[in-house]
PDB file of N, CA and C in Angstrom:
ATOM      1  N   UNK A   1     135.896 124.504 152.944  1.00  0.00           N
ATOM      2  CA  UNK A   1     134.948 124.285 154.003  1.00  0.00           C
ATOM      3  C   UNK A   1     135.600 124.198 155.369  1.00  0.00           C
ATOM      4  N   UNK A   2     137.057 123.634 155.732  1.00  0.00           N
ATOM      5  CA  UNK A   2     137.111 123.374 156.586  1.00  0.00           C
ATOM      6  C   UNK A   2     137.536 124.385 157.300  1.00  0.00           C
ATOM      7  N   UNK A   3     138.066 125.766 156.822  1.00  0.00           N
ATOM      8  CA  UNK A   3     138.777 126.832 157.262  1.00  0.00           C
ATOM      9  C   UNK A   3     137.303 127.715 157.834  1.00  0.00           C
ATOM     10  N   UNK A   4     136.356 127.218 157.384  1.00  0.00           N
ATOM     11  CA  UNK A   4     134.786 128.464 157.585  1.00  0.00           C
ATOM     12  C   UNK A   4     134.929 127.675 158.556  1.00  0.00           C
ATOM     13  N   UNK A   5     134.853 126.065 158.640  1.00  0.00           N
ATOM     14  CA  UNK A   5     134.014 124.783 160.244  1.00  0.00           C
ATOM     15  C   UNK A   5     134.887 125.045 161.278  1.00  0.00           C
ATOM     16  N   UNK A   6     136.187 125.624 161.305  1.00  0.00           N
ATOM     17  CA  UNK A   6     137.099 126.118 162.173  1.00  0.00           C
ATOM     18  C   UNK A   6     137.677 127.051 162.473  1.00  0.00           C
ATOM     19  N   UNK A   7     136.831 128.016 162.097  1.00  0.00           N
ATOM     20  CA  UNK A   7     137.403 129.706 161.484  1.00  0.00           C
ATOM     21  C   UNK A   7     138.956 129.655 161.746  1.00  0.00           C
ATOM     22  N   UNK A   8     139.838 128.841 160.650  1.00  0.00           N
ATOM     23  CA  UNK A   8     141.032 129.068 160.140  1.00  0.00           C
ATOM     24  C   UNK A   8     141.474 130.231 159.398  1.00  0.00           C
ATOM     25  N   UNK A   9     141.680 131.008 159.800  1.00  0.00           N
ATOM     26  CA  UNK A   9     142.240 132.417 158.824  1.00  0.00           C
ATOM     27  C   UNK A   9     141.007 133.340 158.540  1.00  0.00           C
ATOM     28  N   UNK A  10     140.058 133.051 159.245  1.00  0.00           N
ATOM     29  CA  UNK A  10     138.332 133.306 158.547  1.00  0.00           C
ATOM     30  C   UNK A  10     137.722 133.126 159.846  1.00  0.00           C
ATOM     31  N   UNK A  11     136.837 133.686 159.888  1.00  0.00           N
ATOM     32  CA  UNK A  11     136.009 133.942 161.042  1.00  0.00           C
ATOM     33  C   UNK A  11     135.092 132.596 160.884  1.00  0.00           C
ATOM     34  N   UNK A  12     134.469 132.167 161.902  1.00  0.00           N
ATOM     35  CA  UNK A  12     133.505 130.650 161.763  1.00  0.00           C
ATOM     36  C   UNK A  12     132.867 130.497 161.867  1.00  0.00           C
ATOM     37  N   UNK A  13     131.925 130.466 159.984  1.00  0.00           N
ATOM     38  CA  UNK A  13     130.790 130.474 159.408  1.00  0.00           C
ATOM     39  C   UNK A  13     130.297 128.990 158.896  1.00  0.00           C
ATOM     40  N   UNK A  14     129.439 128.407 160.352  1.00  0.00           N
ATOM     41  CA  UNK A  14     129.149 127.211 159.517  1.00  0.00           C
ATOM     42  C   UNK A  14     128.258 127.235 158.080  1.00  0.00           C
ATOM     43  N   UNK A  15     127.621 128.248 157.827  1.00  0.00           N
ATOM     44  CA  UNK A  15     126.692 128.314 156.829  1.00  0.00           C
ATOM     45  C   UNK A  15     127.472 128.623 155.242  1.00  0.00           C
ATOM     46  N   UNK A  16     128.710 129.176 155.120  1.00  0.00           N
ATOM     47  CA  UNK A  16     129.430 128.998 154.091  1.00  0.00           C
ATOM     48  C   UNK A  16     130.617 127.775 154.472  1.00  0.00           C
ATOM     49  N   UNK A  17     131.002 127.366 155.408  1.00  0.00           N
ATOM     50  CA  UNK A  17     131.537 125.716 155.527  1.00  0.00           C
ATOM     51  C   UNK A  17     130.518 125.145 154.668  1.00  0.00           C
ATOM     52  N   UNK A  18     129.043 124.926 154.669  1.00  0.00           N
ATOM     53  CA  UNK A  18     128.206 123.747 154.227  1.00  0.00           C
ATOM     54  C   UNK A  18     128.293 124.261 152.765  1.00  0.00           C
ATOM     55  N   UNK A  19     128.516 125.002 152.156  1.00  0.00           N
ATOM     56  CA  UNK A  19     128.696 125.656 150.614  1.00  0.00           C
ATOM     57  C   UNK A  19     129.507 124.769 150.341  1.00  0.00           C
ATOM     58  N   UNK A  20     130.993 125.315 151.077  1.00  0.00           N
ATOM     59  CA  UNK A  20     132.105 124.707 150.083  1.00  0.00           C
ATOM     60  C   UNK A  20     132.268 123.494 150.077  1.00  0.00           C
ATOM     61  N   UNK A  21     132.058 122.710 151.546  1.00  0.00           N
ATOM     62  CA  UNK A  21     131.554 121.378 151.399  1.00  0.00           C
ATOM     63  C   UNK A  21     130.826 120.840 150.559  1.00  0.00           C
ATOM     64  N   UNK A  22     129.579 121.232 150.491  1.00  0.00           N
ATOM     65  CA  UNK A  22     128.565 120.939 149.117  1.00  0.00           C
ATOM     66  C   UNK A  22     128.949 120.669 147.760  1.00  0.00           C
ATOM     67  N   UNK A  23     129.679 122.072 148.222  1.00  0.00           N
ATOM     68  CA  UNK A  23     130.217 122.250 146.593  1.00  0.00           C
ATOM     69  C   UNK A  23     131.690 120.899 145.879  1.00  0.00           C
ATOM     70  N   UNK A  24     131.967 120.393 146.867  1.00  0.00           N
ATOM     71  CA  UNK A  24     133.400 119.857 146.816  1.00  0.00           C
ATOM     72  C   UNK A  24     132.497 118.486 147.052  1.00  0.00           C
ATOM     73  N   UNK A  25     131.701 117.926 147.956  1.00  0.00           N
ATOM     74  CA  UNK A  25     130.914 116.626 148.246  1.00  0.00           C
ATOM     75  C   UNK A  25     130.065 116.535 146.788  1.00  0.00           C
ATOM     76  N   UNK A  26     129.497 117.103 145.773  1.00  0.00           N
ATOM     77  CA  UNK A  26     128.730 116.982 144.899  1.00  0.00           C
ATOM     78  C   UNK A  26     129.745 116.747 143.582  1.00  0.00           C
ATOM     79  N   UNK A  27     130.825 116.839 143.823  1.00  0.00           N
ATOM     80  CA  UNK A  27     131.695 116.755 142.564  1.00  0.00           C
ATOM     81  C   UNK A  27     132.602 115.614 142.894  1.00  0.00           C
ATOM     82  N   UNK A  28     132.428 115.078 144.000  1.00  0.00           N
ATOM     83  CA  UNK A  28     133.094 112.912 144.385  1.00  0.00           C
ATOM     84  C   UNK A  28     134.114 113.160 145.662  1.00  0.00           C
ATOM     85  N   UNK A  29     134.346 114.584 146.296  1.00  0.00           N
ATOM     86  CA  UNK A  29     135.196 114.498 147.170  1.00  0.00           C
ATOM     87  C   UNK A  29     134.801 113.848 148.625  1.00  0.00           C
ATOM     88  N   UNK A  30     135.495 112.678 149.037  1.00  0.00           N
ATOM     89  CA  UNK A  30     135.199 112.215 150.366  1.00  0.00           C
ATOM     90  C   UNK A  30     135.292 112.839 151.206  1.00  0.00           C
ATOM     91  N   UNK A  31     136.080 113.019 151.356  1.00  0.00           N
ATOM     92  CA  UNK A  31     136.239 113.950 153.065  1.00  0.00           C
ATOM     93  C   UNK A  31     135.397 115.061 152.970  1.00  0.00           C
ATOM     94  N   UNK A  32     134.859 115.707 151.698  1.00  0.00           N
ATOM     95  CA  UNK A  32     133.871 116.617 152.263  1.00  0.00           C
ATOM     96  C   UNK A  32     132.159 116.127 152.517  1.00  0.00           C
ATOM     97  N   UNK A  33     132.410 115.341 151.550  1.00  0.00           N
ATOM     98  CA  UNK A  33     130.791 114.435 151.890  1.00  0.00           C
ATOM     99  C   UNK A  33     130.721 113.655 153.304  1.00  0.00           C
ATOM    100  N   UNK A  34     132.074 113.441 153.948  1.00  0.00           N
ATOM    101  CA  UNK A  34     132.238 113.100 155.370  1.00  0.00           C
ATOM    102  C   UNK A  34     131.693 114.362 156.243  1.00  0.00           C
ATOM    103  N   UNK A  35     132.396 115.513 156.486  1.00  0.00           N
ATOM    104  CA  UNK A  35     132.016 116.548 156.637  1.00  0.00           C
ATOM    105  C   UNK A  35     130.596 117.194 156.657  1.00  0.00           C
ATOM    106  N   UNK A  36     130.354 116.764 155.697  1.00  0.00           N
ATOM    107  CA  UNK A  36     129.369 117.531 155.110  1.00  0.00           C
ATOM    108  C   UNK A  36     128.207 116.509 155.659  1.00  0.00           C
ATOM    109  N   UNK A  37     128.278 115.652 155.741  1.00  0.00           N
ATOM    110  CA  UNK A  37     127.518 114.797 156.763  1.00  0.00           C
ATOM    111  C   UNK A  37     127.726 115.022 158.320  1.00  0.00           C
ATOM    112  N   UNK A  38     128.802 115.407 158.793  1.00  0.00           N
ATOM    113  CA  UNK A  38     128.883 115.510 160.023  1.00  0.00           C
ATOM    114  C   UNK A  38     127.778 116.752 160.282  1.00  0.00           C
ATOM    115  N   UNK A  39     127.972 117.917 159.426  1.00  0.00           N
ATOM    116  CA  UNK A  39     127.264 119.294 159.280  1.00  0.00           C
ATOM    117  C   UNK A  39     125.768 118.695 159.711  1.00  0.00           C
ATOM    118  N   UNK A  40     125.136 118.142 158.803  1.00  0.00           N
ATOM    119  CA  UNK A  40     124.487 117.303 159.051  1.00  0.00           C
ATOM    120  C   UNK A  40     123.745 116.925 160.347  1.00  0.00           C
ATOM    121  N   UNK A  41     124.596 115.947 160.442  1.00  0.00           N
ATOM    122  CA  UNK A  41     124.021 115.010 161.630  1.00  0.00           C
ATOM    123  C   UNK A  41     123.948 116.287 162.996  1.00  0.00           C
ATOM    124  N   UNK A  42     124.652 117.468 162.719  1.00  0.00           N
ATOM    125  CA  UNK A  42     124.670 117.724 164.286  1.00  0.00           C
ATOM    126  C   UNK A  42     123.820 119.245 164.005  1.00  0.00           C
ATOM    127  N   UNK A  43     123.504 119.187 162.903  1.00  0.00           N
ATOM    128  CA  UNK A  43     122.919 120.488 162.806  1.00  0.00           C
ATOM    129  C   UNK A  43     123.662 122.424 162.820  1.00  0.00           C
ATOM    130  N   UNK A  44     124.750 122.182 162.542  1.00  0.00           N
ATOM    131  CA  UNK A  44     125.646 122.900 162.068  1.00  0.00           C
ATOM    132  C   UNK A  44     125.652 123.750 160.542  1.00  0.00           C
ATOM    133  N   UNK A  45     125.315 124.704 160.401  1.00  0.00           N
ATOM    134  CA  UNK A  45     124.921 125.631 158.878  1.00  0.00           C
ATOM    135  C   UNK A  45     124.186 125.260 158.266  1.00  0.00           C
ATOM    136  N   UNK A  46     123.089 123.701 158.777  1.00  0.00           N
ATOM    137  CA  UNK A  46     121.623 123.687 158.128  1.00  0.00           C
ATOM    138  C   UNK A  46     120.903 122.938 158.989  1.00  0.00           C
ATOM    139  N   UNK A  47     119.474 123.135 159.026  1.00  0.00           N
ATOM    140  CA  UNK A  47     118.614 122.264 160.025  1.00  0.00           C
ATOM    141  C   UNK A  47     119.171 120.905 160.244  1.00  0.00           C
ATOM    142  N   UNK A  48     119.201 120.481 161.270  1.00  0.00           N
ATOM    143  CA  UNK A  48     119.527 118.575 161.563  1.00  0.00           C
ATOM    144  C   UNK A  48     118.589 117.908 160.848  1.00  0.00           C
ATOM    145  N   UNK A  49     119.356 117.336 160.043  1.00  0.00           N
ATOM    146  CA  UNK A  49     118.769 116.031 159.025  1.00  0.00           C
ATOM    147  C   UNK A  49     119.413 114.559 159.355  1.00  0.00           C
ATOM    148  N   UNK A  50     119.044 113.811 159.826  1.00  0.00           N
ATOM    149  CA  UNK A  50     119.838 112.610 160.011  1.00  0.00           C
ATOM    150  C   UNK A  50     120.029 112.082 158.420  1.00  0.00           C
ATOM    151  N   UNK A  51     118.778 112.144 157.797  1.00  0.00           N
ATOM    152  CA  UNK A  51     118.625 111.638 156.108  1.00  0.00           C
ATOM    153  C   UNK A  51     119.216 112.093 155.304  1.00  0.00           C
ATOM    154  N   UNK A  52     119.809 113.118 155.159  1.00  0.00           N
ATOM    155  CA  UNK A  52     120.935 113.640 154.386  1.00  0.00           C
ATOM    156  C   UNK A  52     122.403 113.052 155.377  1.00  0.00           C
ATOM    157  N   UNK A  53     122.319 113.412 156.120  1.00  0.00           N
ATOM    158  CA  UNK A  53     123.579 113.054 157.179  1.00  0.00           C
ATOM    159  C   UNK A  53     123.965 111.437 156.795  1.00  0.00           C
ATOM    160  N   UNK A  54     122.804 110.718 157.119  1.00  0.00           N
ATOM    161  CA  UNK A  54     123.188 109.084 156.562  1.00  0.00           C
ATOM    162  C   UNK A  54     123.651 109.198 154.701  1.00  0.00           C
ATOM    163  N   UNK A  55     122.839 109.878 154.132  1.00  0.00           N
ATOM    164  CA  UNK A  55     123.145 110.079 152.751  1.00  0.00           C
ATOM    165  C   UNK A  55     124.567 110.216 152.674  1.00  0.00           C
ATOM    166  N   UNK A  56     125.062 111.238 153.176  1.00  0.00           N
ATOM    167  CA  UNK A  56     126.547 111.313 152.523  1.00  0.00           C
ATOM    168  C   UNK A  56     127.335 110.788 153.134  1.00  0.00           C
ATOM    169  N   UNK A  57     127.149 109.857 154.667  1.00  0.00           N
ATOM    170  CA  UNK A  57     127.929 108.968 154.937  1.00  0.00           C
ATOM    171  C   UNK A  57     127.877 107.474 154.172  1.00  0.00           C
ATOM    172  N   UNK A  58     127.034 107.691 153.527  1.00  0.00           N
ATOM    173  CA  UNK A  58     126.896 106.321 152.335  1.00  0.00           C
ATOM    174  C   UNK A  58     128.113 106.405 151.599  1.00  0.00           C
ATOM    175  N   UNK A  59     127.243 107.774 150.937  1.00  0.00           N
ATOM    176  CA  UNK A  59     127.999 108.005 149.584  1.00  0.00           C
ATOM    177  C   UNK A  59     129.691 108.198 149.740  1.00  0.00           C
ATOM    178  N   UNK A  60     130.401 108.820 150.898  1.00  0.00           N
ATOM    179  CA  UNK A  60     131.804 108.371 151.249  1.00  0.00           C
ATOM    180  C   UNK A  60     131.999 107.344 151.589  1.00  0.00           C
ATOM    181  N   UNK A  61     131.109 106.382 152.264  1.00  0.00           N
ATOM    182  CA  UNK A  61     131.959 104.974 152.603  1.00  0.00           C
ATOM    183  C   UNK A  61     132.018 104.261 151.727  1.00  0.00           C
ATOM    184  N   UNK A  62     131.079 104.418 150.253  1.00  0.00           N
ATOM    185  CA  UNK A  62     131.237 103.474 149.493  1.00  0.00           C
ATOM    186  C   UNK A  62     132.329 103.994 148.411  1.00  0.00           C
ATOM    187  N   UNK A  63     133.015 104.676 148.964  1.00  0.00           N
ATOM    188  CA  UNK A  63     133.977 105.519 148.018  1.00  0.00           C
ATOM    189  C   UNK A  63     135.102 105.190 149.185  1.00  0.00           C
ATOM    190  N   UNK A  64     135.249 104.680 149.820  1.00  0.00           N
ATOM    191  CA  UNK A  64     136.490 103.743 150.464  1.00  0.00           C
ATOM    192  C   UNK A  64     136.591 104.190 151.955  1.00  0.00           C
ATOM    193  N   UNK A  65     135.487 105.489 152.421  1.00  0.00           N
ATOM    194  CA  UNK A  65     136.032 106.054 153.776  1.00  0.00           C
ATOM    195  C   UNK A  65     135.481 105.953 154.933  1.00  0.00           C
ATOM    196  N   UNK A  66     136.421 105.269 155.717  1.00  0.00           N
ATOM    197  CA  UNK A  66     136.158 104.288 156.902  1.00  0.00           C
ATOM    198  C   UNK A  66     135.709 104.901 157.870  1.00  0.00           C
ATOM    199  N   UNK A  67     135.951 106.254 157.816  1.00  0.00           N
ATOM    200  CA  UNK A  67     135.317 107.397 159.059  1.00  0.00           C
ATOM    201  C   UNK A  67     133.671 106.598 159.050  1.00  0.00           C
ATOM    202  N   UNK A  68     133.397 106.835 157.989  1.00  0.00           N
ATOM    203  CA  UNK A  68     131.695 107.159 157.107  1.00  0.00           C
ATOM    204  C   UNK A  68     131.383 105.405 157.912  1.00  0.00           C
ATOM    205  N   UNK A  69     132.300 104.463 157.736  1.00  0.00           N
ATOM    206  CA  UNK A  69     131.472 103.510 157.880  1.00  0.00           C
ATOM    207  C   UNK A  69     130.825 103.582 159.335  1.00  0.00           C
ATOM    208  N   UNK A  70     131.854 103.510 160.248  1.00  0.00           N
ATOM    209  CA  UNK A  70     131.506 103.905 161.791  1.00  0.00           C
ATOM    210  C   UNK A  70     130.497 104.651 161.569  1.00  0.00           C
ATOM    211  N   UNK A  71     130.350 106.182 161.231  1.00  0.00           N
ATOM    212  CA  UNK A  71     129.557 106.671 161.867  1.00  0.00           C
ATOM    213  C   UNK A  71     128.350 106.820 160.866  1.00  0.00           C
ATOM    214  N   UNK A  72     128.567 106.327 159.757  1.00  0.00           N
ATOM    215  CA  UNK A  72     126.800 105.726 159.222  1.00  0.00           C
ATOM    216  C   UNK A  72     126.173 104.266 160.388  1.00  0.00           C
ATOM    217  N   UNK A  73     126.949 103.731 160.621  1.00  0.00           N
ATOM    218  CA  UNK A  73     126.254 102.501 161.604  1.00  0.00           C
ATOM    219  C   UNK A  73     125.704 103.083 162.704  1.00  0.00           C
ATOM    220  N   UNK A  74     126.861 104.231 162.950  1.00  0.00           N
ATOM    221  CA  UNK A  74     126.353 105.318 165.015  1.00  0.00           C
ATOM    222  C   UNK A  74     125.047 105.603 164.291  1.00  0.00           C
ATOM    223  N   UNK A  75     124.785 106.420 163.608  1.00  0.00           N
ATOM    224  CA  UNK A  75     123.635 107.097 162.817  1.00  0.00           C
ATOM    225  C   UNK A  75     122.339 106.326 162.855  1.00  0.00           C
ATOM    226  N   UNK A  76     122.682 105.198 162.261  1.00  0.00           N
ATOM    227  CA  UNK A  76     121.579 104.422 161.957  1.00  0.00           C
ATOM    228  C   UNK A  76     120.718 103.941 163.022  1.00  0.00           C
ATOM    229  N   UNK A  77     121.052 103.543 163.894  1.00  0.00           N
ATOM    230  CA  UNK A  77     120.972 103.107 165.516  1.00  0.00           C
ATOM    231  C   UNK A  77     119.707 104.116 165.854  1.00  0.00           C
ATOM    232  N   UNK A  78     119.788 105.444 165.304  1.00  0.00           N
ATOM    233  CA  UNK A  78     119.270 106.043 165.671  1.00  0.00           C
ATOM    234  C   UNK A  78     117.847 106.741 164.733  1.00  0.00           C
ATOM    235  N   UNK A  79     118.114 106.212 163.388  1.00  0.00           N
ATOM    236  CA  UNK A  79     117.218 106.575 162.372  1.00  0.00           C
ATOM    237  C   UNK A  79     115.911 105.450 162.588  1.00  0.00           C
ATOM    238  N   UNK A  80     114.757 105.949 162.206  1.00  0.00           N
ATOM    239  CA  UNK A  80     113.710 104.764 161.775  1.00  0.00           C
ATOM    240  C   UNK A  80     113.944 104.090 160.266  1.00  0.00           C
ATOM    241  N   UNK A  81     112.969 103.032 160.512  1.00  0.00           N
ATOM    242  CA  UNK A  81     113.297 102.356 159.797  1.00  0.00           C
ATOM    243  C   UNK A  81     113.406 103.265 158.520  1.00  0.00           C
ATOM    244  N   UNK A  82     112.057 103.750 157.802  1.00  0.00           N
ATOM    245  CA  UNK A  82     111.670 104.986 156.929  1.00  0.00           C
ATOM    246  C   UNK A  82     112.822 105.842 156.874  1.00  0.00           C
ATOM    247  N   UNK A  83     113.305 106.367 157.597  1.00  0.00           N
ATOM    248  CA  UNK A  83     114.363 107.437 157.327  1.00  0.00           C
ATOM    249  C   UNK A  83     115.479 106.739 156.770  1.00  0.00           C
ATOM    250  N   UNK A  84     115.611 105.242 157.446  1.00  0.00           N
ATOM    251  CA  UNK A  84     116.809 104.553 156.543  1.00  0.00           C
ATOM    252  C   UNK A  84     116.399 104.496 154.881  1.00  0.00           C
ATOM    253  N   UNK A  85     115.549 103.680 154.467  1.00  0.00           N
ATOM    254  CA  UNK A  85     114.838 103.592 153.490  1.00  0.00           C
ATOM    255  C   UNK A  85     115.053 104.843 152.568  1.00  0.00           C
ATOM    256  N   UNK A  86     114.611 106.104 153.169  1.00  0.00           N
ATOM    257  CA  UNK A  86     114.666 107.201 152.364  1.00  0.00           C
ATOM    258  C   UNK A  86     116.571 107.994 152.043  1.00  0.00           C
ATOM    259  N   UNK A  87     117.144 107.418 153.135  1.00  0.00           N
ATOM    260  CA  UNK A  87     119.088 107.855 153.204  1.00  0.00           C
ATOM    261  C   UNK A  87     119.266 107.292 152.166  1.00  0.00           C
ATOM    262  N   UNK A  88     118.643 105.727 151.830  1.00  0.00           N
ATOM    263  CA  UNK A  88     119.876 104.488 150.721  1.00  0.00           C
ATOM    264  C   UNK A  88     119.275 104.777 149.294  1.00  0.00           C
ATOM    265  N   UNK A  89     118.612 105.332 148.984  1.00  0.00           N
ATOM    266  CA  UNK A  89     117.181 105.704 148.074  1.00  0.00           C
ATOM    267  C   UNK A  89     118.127 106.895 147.485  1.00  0.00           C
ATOM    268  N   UNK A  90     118.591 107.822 148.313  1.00  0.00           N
ATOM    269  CA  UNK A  90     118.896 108.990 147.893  1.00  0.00           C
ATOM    270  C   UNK A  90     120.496 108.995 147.625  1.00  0.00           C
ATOM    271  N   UNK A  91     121.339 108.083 148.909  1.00  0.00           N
ATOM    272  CA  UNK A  91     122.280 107.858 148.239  1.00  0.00           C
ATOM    273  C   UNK A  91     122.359 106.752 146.725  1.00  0.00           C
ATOM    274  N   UNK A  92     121.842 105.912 146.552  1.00  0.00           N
ATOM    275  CA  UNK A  92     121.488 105.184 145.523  1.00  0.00           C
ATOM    276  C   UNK A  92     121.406 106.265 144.130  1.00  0.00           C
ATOM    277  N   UNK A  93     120.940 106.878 144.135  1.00  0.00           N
ATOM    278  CA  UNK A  93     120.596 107.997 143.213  1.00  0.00           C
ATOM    279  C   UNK A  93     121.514 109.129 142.890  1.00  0.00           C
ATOM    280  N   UNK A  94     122.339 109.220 143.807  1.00  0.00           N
ATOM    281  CA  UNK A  94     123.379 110.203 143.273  1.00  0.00           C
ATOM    282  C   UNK A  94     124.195 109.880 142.872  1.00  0.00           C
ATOM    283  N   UNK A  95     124.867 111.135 142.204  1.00  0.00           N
ATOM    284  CA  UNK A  95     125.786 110.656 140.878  1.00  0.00           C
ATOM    285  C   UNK A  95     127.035 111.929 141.035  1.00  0.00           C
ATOM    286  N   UNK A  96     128.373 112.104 141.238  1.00  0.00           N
ATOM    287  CA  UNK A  96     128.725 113.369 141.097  1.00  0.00           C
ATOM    288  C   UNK A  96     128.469 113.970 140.084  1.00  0.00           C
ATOM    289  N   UNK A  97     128.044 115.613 140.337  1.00  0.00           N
ATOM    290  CA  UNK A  97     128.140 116.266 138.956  1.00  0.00           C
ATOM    291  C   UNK A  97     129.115 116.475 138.387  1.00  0.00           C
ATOM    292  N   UNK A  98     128.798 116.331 136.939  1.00  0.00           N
ATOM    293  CA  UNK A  98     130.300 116.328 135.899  1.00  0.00           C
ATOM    294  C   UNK A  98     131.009 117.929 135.534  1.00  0.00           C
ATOM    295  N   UNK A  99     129.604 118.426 134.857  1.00  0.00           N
ATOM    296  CA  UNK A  99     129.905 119.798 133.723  1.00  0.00           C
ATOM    297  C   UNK A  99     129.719 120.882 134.682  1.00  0.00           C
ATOM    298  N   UNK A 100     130.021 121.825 134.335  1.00  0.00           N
ATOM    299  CA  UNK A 100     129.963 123.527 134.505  1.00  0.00           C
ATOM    300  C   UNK A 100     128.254 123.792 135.136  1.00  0.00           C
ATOM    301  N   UNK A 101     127.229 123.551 134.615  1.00  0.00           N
ATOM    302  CA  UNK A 101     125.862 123.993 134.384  1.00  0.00           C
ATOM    303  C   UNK A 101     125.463 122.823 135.403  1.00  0.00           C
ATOM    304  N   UNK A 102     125.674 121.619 135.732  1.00  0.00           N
ATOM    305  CA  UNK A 102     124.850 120.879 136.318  1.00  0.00           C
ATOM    306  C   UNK A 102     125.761 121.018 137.649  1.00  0.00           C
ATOM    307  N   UNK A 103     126.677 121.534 138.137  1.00  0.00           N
ATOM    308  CA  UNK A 103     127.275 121.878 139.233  1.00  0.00           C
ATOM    309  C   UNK A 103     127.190 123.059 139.531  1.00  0.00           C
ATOM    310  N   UNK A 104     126.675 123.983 138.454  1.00  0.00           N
ATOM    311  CA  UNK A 104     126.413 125.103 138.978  1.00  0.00           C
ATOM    312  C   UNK A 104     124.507 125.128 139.662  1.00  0.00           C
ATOM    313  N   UNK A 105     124.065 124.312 138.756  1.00  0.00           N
ATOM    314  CA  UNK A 105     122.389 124.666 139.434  1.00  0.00           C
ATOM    315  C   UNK A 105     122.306 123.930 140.865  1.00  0.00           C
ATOM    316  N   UNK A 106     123.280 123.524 141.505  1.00  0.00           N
ATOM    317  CA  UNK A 106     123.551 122.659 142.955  1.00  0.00           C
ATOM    318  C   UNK A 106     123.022 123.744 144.073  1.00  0.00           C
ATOM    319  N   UNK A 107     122.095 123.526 144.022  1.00  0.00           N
ATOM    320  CA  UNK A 107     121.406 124.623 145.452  1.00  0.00           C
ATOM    321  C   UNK A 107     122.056 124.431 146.753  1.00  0.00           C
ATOM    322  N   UNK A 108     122.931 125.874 147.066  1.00  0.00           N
ATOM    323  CA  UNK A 108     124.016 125.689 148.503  1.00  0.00           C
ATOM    324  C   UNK A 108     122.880 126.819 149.747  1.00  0.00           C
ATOM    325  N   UNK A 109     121.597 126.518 149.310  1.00  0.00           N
ATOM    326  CA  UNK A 109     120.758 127.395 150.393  1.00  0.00           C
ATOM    327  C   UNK A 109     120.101 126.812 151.697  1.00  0.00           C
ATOM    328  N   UNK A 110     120.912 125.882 152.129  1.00  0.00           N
ATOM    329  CA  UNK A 110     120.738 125.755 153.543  1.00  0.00           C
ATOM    330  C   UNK A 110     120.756 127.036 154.843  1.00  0.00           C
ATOM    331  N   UNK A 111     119.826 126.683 155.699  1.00  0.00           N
ATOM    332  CA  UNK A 111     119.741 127.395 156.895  1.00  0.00           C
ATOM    333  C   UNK A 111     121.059 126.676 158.122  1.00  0.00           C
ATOM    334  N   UNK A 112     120.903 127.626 159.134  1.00  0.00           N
ATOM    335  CA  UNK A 112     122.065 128.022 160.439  1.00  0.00           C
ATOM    336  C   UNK A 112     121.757 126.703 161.992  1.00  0.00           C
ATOM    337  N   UNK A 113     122.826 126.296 162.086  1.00  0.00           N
ATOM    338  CA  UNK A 113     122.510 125.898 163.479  1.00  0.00           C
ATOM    339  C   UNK A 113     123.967 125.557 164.291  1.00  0.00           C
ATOM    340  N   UNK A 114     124.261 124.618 164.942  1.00  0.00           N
ATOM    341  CA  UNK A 114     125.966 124.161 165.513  1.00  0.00           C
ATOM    342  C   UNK A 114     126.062 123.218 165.882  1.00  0.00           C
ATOM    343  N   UNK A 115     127.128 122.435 166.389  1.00  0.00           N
ATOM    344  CA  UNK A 115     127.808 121.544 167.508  1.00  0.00           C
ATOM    345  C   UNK A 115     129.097 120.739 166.593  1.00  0.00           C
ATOM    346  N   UNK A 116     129.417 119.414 166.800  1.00  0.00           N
ATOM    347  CA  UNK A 116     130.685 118.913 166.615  1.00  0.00           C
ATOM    348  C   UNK A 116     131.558 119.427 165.120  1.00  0.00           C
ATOM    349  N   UNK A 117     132.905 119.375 165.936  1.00  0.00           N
ATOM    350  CA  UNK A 117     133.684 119.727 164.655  1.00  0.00           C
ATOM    351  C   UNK A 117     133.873 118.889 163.302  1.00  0.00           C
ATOM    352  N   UNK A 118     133.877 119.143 161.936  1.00  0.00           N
ATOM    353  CA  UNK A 118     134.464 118.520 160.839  1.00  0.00           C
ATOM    354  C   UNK A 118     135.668 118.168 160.981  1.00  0.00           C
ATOM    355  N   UNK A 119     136.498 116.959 160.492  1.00  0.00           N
ATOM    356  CA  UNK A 119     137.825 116.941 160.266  1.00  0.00           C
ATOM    357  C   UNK A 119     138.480 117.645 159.535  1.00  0.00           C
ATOM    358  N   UNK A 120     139.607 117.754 159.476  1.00  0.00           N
ATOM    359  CA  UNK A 120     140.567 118.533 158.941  1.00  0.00           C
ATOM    360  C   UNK A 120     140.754 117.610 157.069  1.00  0.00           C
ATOM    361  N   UNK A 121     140.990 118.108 156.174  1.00  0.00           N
ATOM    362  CA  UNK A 121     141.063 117.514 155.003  1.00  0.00           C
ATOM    363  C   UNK A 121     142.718 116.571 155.104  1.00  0.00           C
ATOM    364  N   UNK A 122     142.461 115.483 154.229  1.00  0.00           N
ATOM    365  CA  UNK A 122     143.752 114.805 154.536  1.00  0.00           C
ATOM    366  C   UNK A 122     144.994 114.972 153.403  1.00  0.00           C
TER     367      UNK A 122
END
């Protein structure tokens, strides 16, 4: 993901960044569910969702990453109450996928948009 969010070696496609992100955030990786929230929040390779955006800054901070905590709190500031409600609901509910078949039916069909950069993987 991060070579598409910065066209590293690759021309810069936020809309396959949010794939491989997806694809790497749905199987327990932090830094891409960081990412992949940033995608998110700013509307970068899929419509602006703050509710997914808070979602996967959950789901990394409670997986130890301190980026996520900051900027799930920036986030929130800015969500209604309801949209919070519906972020902790959804992070609450996810689970990484384990097998072959339940990571493969992971729908990566988000739509196009832009602004702030992802971090670099650590």
């Amino acid at each position: 993901g991060v070579l598409y969010a910065n066209g590293q070696g690759v021309s810069r496609d936020d809309i396959e960044a949010v794939r491989w992100y997806r694809h790497a955030a749905e199987r327990g990786h932090r830094d891409a569910q960081f990412n992949l929230a940033v995608l998110y929040a700013n509307g970068r390779g899929v419509p602006r969702d703050l509710v997914q955006a808070e979602k996967w800054f959950q789901i990394a901070a409670s997986a130890g990453d301190q980026d996520s905590v900051t900027a799930k709190e920036r986030l929130a500031a800015r969500m209604s109450a309801q949209e919070m409600e519906q972020s902790k609901a959804l992070a609450a509910a996810w689970t990484p996928c384990k097998t072959k078949p339940e990571c493969d039916a992971i729908s990566d069909t988000d739509s196009r948009t832009q602004s702030s950069a992802p971090r670099s993987p650590r």
